[in-house]
N, C-alpha and C. Protein backbone atom coordinates (compact mmCIF):
# COMPACT_ATOMS: atom_id res chain seq x y z
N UNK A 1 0.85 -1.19 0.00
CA UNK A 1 0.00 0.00 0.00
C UNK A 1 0.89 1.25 0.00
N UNK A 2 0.58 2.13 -0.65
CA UNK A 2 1.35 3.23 -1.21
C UNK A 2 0.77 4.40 0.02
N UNK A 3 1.59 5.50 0.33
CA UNK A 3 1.01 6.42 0.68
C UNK A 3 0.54 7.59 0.27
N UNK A 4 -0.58 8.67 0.05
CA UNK A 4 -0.47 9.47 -0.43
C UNK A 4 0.14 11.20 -0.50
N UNK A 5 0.80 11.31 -1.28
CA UNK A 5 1.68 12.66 -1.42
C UNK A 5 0.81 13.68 -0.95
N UNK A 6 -0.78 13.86 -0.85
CA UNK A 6 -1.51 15.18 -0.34
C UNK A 6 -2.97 14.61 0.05
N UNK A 7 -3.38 15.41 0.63
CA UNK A 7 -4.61 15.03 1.38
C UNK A 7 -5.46 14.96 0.26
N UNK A 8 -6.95 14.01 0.96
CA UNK A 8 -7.51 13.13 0.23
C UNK A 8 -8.47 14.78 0.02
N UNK A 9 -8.96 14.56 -1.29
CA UNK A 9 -9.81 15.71 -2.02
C UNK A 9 -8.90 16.69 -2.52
N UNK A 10 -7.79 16.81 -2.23
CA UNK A 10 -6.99 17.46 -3.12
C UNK A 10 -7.50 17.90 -4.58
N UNK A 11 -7.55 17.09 -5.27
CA UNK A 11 -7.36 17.31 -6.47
C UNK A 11 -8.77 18.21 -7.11
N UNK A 12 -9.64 18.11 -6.53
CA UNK A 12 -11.13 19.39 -6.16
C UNK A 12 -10.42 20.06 -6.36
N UNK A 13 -10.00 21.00 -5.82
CA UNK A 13 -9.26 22.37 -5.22
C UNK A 13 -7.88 22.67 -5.81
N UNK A 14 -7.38 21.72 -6.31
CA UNK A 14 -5.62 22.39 -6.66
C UNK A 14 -6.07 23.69 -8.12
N UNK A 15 -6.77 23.94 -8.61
CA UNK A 15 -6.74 24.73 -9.72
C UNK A 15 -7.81 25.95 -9.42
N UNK A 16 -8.13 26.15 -7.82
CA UNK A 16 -9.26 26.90 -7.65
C UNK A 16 -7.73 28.51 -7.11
N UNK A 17 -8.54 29.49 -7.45
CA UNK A 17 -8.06 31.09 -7.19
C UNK A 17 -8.94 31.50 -6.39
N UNK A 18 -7.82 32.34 -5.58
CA UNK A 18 -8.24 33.33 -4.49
C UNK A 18 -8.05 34.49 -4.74
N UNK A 19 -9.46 35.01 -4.68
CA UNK A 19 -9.21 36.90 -4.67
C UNK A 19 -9.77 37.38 -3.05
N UNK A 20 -9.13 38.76 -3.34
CA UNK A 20 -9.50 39.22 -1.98
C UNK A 20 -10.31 40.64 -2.78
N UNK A 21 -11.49 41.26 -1.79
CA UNK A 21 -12.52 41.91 -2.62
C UNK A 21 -12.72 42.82 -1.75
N UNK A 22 -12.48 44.21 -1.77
CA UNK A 22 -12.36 45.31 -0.97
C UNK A 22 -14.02 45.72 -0.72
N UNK A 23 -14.38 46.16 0.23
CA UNK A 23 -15.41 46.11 0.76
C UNK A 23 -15.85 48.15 0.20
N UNK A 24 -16.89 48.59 -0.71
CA UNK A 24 -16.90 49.96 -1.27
C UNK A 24 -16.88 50.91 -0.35
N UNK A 25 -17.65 50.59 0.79
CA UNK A 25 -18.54 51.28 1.62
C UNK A 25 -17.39 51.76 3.03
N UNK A 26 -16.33 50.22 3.34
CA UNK A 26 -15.83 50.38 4.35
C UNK A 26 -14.45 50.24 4.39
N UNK A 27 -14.26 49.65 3.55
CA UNK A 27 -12.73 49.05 2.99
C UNK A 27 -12.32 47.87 3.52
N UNK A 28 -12.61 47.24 4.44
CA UNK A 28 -12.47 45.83 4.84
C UNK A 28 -12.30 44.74 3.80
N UNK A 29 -11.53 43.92 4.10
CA UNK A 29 -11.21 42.96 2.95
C UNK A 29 -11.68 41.67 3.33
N UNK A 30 -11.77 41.16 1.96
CA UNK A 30 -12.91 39.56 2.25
C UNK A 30 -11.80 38.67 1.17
N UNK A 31 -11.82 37.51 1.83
CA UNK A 31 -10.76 36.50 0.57
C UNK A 31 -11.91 35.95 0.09
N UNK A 32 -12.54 35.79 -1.14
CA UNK A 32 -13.37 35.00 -2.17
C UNK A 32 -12.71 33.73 -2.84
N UNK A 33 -13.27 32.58 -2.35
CA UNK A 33 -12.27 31.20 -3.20
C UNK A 33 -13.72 31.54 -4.37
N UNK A 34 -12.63 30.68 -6.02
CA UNK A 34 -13.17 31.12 -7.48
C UNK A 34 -14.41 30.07 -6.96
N UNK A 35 -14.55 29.35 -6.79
CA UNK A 35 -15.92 28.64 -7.01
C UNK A 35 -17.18 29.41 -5.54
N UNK A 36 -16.62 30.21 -4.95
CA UNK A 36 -17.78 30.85 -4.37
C UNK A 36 -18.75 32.21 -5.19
N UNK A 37 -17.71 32.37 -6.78
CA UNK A 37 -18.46 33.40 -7.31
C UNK A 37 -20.29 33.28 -7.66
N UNK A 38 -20.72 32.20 -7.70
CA UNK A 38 -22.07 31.86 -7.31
C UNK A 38 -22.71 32.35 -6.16
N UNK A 39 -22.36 32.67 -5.46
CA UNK A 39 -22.66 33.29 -4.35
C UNK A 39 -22.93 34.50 -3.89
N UNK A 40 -24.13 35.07 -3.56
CA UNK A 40 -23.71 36.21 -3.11
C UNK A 40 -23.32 36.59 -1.76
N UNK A 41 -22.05 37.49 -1.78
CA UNK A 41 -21.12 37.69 -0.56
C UNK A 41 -21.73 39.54 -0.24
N UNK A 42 -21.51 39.69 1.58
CA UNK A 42 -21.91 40.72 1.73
C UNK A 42 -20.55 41.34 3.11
N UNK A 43 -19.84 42.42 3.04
CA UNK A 43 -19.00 42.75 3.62
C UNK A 43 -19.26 42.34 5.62
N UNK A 44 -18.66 41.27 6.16
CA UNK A 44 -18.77 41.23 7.20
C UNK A 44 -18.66 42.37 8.35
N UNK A 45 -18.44 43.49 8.21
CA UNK A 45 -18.32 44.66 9.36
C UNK A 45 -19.36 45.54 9.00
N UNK A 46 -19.52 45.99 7.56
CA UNK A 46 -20.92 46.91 7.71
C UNK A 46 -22.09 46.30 6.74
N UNK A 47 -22.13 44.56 6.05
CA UNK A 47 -23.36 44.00 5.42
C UNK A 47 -23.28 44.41 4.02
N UNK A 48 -22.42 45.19 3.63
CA UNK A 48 -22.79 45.49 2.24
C UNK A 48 -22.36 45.29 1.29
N UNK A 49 -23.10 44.59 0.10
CA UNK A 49 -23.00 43.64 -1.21
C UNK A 49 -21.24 43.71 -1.30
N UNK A 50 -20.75 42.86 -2.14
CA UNK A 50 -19.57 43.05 -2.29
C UNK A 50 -19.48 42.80 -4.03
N UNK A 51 -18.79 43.98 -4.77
CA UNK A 51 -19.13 43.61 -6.36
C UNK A 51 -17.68 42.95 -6.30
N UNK A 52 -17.75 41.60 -6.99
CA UNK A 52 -16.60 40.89 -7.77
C UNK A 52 -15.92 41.70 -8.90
N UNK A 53 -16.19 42.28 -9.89
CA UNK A 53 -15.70 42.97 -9.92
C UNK A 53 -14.27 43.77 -9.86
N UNK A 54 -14.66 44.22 -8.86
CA UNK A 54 -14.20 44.75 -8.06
C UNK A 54 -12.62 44.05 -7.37
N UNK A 55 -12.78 43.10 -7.28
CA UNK A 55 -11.81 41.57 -6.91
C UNK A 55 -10.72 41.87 -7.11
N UNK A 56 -9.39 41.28 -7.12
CA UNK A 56 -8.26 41.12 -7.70
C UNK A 56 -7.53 39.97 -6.67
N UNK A 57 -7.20 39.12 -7.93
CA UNK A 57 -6.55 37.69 -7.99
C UNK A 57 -5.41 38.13 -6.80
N UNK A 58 -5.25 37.42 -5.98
CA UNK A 58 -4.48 36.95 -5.01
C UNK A 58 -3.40 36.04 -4.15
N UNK A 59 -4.09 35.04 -5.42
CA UNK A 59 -3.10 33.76 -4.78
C UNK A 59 -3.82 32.34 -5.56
N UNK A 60 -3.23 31.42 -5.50
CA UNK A 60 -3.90 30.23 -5.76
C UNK A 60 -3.03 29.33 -6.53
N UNK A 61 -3.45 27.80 -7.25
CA UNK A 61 -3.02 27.29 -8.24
C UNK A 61 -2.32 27.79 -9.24
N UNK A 62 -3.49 28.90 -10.07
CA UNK A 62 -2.61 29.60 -10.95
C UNK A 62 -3.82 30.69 -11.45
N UNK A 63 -3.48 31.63 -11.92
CA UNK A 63 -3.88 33.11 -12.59
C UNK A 63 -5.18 32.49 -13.52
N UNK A 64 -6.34 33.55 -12.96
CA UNK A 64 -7.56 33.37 -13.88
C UNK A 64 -7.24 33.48 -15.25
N UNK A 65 -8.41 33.19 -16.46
CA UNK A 65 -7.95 34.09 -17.50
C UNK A 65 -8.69 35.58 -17.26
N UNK A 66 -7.88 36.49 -18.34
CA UNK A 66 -8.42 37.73 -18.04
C UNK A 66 -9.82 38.12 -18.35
N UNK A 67 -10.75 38.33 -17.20
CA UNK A 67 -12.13 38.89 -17.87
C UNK A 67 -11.91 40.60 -18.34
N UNK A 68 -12.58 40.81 -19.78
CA UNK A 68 -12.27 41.84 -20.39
C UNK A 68 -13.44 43.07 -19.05
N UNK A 69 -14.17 42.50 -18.82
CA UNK A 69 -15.03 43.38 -17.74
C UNK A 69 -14.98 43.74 -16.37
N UNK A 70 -13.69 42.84 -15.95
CA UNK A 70 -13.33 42.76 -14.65
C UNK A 70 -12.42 43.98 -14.45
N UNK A 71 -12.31 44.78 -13.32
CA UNK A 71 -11.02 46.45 -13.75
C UNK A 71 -10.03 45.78 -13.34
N UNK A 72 -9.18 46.54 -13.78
CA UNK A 72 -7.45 45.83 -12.98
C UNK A 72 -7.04 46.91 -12.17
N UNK A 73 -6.62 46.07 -11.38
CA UNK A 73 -5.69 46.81 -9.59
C UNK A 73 -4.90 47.52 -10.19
């Protein structure tokens, strides 16, 4: 029996991106993993919507492709 090199479900998740998404209203920052963009997220300190958007890539597997509608940092 072999052991495995990374935890079990790994392979779900190795190609998912993290943005972090500045909050308009307050500036507080929120980390967004890519498969929560289904979701709607709302700034934890003052409740209010958070536009994706708005986002910028942070970390992860590897670099989204570029959405032509998304602004850049």
């Amino acid at each position: 029996m072999t052991t495995p090199q990374h935890c079990p479900g790994f392979e779900a998740f190795k190609d998912m991106a993290v943005f972090t998404c500045t909050c308009p209203q307050c500036g507080t920052e929120k980390e967004i993993f890519s498969d929560e963009f289904k979701y709607e997220h709302k700034c934890r300190q003052c409740q209010q919507p958070i536009d994706f958007k708005k986002c910028v890539w942070s970390g992860g597997a590897k670099q989204p492709p570029q959405d032509p509608n998304r602004e850049r940092a």
